[in-house]
N, C-alpha and C. Protein backbone atom coordinates (compact mmCIF):
# COMPACT_ATOMS: atom_id res chain seq x y z
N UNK A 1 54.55 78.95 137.17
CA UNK A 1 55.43 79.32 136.09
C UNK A 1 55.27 80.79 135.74
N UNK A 2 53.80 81.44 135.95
CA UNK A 2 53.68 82.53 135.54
C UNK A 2 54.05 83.51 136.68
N UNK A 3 53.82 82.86 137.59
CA UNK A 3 54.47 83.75 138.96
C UNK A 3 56.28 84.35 138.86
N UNK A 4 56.88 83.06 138.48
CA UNK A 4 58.23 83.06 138.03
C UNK A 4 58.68 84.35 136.74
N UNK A 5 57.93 83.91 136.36
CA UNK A 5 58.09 85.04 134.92
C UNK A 5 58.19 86.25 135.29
N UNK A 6 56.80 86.82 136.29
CA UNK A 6 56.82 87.99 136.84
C UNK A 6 58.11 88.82 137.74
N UNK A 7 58.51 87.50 138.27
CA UNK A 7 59.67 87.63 139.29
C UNK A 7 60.84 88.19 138.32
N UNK A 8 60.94 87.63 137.50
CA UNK A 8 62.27 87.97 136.95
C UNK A 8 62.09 89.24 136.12
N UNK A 9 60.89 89.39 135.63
CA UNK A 9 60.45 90.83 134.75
C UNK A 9 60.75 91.61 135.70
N UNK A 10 60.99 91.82 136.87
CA UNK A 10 60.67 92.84 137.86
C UNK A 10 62.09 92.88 138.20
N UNK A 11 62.82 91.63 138.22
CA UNK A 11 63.90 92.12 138.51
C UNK A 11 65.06 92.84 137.30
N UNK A 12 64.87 92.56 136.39
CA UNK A 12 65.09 93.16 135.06
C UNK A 12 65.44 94.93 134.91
N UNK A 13 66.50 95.42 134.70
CA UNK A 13 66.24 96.86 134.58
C UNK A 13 65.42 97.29 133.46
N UNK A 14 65.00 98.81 133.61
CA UNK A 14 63.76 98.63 132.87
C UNK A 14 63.67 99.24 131.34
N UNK A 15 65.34 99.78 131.48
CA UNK A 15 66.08 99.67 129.71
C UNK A 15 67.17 99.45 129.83
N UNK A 16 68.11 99.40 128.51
CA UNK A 16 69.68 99.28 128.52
C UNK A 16 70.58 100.46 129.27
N UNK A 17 69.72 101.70 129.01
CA UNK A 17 70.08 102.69 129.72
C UNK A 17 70.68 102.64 131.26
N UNK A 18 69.30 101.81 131.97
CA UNK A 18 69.03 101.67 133.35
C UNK A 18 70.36 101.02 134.01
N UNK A 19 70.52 99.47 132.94
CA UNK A 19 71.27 98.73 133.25
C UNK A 19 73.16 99.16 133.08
N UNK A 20 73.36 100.54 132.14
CA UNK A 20 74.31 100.73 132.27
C UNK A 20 75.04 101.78 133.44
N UNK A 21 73.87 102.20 133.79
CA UNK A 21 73.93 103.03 135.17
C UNK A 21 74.36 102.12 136.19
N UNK A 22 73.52 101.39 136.20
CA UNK A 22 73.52 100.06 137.41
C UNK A 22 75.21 100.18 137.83
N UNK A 23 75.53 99.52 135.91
CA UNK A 23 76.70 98.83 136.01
C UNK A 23 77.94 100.40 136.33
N UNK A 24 77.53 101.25 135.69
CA UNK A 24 78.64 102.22 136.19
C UNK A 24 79.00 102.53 137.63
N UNK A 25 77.42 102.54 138.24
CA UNK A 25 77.67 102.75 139.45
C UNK A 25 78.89 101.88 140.51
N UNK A 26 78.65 100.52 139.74
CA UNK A 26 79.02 99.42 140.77
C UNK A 26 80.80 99.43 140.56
N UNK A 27 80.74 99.98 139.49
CA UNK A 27 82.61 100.45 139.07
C UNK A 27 82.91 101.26 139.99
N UNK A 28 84.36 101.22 139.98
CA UNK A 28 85.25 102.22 141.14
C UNK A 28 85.17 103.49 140.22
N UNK A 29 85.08 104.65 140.97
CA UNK A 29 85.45 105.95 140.72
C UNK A 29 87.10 106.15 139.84
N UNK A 30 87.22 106.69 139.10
CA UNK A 30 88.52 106.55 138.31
C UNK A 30 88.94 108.19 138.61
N UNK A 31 89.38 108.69 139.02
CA UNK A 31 90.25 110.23 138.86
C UNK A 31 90.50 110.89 137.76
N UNK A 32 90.34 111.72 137.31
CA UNK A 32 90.57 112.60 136.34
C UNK A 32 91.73 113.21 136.48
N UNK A 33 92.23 113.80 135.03
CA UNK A 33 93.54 114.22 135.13
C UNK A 33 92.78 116.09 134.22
N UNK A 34 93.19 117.03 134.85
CA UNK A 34 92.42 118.38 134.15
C UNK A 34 93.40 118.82 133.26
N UNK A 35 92.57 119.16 132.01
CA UNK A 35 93.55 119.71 130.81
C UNK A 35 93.07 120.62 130.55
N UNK A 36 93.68 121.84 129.92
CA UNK A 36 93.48 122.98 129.46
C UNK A 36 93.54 123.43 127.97
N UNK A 37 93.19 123.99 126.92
CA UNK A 37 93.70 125.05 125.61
C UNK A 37 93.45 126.43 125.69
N UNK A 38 94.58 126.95 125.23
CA UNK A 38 94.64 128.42 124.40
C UNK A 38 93.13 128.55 124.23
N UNK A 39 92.55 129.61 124.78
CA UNK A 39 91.67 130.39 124.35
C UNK A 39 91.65 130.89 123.40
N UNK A 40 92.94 131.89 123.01
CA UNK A 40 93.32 132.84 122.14
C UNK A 40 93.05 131.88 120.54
N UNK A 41 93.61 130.82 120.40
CA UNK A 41 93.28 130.12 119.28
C UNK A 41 92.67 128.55 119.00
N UNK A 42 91.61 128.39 119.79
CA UNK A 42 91.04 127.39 120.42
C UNK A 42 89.30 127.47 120.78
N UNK A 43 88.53 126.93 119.89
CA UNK A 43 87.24 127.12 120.06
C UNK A 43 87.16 126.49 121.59
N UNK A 44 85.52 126.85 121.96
CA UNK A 44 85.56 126.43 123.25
C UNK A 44 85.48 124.57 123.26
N UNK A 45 85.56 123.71 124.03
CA UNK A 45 85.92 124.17 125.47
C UNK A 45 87.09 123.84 126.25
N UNK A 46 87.57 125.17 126.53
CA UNK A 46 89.11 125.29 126.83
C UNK A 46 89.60 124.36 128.31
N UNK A 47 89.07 123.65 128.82
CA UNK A 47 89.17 122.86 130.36
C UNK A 47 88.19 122.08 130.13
N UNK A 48 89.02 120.80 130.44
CA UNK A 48 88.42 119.37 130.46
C UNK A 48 88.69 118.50 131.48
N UNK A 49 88.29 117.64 131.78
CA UNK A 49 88.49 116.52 132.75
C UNK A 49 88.63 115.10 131.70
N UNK A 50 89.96 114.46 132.44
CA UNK A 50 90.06 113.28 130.88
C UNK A 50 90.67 112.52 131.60
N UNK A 51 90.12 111.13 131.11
CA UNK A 51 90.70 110.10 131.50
C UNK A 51 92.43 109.31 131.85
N UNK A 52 92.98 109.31 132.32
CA UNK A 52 94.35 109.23 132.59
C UNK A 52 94.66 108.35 131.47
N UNK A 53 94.49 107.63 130.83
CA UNK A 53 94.44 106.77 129.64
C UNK A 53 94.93 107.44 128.49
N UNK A 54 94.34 108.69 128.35
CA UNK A 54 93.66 109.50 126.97
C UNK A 54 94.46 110.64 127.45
N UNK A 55 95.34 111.13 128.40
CA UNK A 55 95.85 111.99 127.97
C UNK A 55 97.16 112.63 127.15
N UNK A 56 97.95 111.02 126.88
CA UNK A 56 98.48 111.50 125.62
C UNK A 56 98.14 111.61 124.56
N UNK A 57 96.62 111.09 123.81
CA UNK A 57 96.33 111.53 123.14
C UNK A 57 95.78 112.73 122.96
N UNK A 58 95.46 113.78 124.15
CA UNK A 58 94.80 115.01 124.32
C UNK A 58 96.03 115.87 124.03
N UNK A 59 97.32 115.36 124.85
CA UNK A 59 98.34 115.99 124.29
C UNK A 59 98.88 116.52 122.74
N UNK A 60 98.61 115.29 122.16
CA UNK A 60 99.03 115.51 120.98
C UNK A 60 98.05 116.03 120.00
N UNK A 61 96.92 116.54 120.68
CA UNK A 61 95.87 117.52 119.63
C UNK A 61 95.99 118.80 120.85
N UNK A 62 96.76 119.18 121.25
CA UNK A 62 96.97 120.97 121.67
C UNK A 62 96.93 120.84 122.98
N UNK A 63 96.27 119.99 123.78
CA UNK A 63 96.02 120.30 125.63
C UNK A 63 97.06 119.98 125.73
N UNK A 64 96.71 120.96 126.99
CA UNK A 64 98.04 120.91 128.24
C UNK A 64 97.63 120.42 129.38
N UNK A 65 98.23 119.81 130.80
CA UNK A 65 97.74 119.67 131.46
C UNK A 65 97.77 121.04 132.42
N UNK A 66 96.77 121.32 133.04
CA UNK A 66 96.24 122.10 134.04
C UNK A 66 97.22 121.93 135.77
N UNK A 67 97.91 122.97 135.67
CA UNK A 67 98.85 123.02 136.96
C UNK A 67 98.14 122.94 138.42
């Protein structure tokens, strides 16, 4: 029984951290869509990489997309 225990402690990642890596890894790669802002009136940072999901909402706070 105590042998068992060990087995599974070991297989266990070894924080939540660990285990969300795991799990990101095992996800497909998703593509980025690159957005840009005005420098001129735009703290940094002016170029981003954003989720295809989220970029009408990036739109509608000032980015543009990147040609």
């Amino acid at each position: 029984m105590a042998r068992q225990r060990i087995e599974q402690a070991a297989s266990l990642p070894a924080s939540p951290a660990d285990a969300h890596a795991g799990a990101a890894g095992a996800a497909t790669a998703v593509a980025t869509v690159r957005m840009r802002r005005d420098p001129g009136t735009n703290p940094e940072p002016h170029a981003i990489d954003v989720h295809p999901d989220e970029v009408t909402n990036y739109q509608r706070a000032g980015w543009q997309l990147t040609e």
